[in-house]
Each structure stands twice: as C-alpha cells, then as structure tokens.
C-alpha atoms as a PDB file:
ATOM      1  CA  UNK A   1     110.337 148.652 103.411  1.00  0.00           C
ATOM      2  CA  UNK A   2     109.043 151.975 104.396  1.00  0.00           C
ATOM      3  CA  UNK A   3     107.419 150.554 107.411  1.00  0.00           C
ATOM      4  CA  UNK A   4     110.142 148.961 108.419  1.00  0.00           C
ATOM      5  CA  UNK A   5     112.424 152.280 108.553  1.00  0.00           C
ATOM      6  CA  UNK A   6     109.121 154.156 110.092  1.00  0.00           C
ATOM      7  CA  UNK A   7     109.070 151.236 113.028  1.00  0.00           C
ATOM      8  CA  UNK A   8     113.040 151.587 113.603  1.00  0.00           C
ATOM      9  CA  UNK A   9     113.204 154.791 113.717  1.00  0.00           C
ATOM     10  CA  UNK A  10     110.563 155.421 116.005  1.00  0.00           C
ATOM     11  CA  UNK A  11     112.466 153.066 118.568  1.00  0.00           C
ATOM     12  CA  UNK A  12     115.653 155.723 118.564  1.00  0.00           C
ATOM     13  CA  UNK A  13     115.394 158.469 121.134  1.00  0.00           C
ATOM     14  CA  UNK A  14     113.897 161.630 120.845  1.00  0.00           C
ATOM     15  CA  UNK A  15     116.694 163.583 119.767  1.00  0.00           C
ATOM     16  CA  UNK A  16     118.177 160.949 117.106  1.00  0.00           C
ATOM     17  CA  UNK A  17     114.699 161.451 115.678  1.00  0.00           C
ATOM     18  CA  UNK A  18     114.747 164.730 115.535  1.00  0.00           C
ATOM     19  CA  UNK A  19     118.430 164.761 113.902  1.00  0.00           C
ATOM     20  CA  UNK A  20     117.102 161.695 111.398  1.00  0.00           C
ATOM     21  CA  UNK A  21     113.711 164.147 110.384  1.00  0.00           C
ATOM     22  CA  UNK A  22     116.303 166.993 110.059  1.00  0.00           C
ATOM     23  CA  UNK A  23     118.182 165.455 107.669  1.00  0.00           C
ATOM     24  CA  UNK A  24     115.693 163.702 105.624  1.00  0.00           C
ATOM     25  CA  UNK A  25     113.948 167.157 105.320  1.00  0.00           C
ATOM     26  CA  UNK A  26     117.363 168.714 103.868  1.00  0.00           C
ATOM     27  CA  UNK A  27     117.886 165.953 101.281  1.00  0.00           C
ATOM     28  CA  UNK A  28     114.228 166.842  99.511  1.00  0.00           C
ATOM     29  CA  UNK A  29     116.187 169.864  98.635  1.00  0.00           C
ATOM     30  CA  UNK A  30     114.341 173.541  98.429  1.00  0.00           C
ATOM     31  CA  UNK A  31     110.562 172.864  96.104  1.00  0.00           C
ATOM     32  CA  UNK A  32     111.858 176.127  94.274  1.00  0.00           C
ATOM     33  CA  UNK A  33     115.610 174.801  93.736  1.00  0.00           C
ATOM     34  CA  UNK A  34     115.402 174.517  90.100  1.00  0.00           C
ATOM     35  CA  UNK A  35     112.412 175.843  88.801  1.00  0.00           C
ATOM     36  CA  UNK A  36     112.708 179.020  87.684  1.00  0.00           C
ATOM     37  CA  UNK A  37     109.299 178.946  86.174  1.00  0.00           C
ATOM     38  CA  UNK A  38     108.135 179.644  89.453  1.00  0.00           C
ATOM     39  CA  UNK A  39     110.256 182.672  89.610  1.00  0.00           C
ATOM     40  CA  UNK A  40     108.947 183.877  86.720  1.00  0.00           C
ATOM     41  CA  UNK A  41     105.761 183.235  87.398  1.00  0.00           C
ATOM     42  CA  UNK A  42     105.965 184.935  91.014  1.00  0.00           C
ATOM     43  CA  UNK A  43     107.462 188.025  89.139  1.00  0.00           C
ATOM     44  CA  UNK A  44     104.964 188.154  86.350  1.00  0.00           C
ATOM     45  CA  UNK A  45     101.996 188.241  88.775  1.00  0.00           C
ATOM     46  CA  UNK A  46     103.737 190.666  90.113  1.00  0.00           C
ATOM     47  CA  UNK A  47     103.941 192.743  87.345  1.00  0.00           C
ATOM     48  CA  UNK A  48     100.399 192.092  86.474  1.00  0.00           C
ATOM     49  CA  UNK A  49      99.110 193.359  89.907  1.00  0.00           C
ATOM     50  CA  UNK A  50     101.267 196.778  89.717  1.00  0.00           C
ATOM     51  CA  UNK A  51      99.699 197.281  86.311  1.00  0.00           C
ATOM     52  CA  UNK A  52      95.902 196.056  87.213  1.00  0.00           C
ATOM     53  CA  UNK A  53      95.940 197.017  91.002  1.00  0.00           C
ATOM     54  CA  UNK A  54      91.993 196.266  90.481  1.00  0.00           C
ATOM     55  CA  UNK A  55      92.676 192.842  90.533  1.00  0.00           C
ATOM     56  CA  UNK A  56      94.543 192.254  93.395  1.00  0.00           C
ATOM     57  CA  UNK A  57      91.727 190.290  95.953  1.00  0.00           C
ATOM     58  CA  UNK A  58      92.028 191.019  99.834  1.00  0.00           C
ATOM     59  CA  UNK A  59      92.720 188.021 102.311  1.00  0.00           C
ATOM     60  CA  UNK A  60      89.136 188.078 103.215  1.00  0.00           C
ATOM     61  CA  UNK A  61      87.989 187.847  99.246  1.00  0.00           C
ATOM     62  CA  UNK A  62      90.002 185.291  99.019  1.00  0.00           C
ATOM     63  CA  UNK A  63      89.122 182.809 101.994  1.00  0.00           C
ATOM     64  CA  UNK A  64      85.932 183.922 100.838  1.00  0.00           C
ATOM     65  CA  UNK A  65      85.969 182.843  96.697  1.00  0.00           C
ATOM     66  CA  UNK A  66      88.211 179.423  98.599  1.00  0.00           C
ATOM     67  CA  UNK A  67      85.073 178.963 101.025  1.00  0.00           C
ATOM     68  CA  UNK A  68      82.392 179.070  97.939  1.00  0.00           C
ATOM     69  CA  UNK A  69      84.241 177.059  95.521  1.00  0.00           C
ATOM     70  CA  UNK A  70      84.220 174.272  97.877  1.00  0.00           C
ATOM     71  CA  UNK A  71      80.274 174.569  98.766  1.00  0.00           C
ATOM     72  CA  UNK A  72      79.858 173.692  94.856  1.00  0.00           C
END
C-alpha cells in the first residue's frame, strides 16, 4: 500500500509534494511531545555537568571516542 501512495504522490507537482511532505511531517507530532523523561534527563545532565565540569568532553573528544568505538 505504501508503494502505491509513494508512486501517486510522486506523479503530483512539485509544490503539492512539498505541501503533502509538509503535512505528513506535522502529523508525526514533536519526538519530545510527551516525554518528559527526556526533559528530565536533558536537565539532570545538566546538573551533573555544572557539578562535575571535569566531565564535560569537547566536540573534538567526542567525534574522537565516536570515531574509536566504531574501529572496534
């Protein structure tokens, strides 16, 4: 079924498209909507990194630690 919305919709015009992906993407709704664990969790890291600024890793640690975990 899937394909046969994909194959449809590719057929409308440019801008219908664009409308049609604009309001698909607004029904998934925000991925932070309703989970407030994720606000809590946000906030509590950043708690943790005011308290233990020694643990806070630079961009460059990080694409670094990111670049050797996926050599393993």
């Amino acid at each position: 079924m899937i394909a046969e919305v994909e194959e449809k919709a590719m057929k409308l015009p440019r801008a219908e498209r664009g409308l049609l992906a604009s309001k698909l993407i607004e029904s998934l709704g925000s991925p932070f909507e309703d989970d407030e664990d994720v606000i809590e969790l946000a906030l509590r890291r950043d708690k943790e990194m005011d308290e233990h600024p020694e643990t806070i890793m630079s961009e460059d640690e990080f694409w670094a630690s990111i670049d050797e975990y996926r050599r393993r």
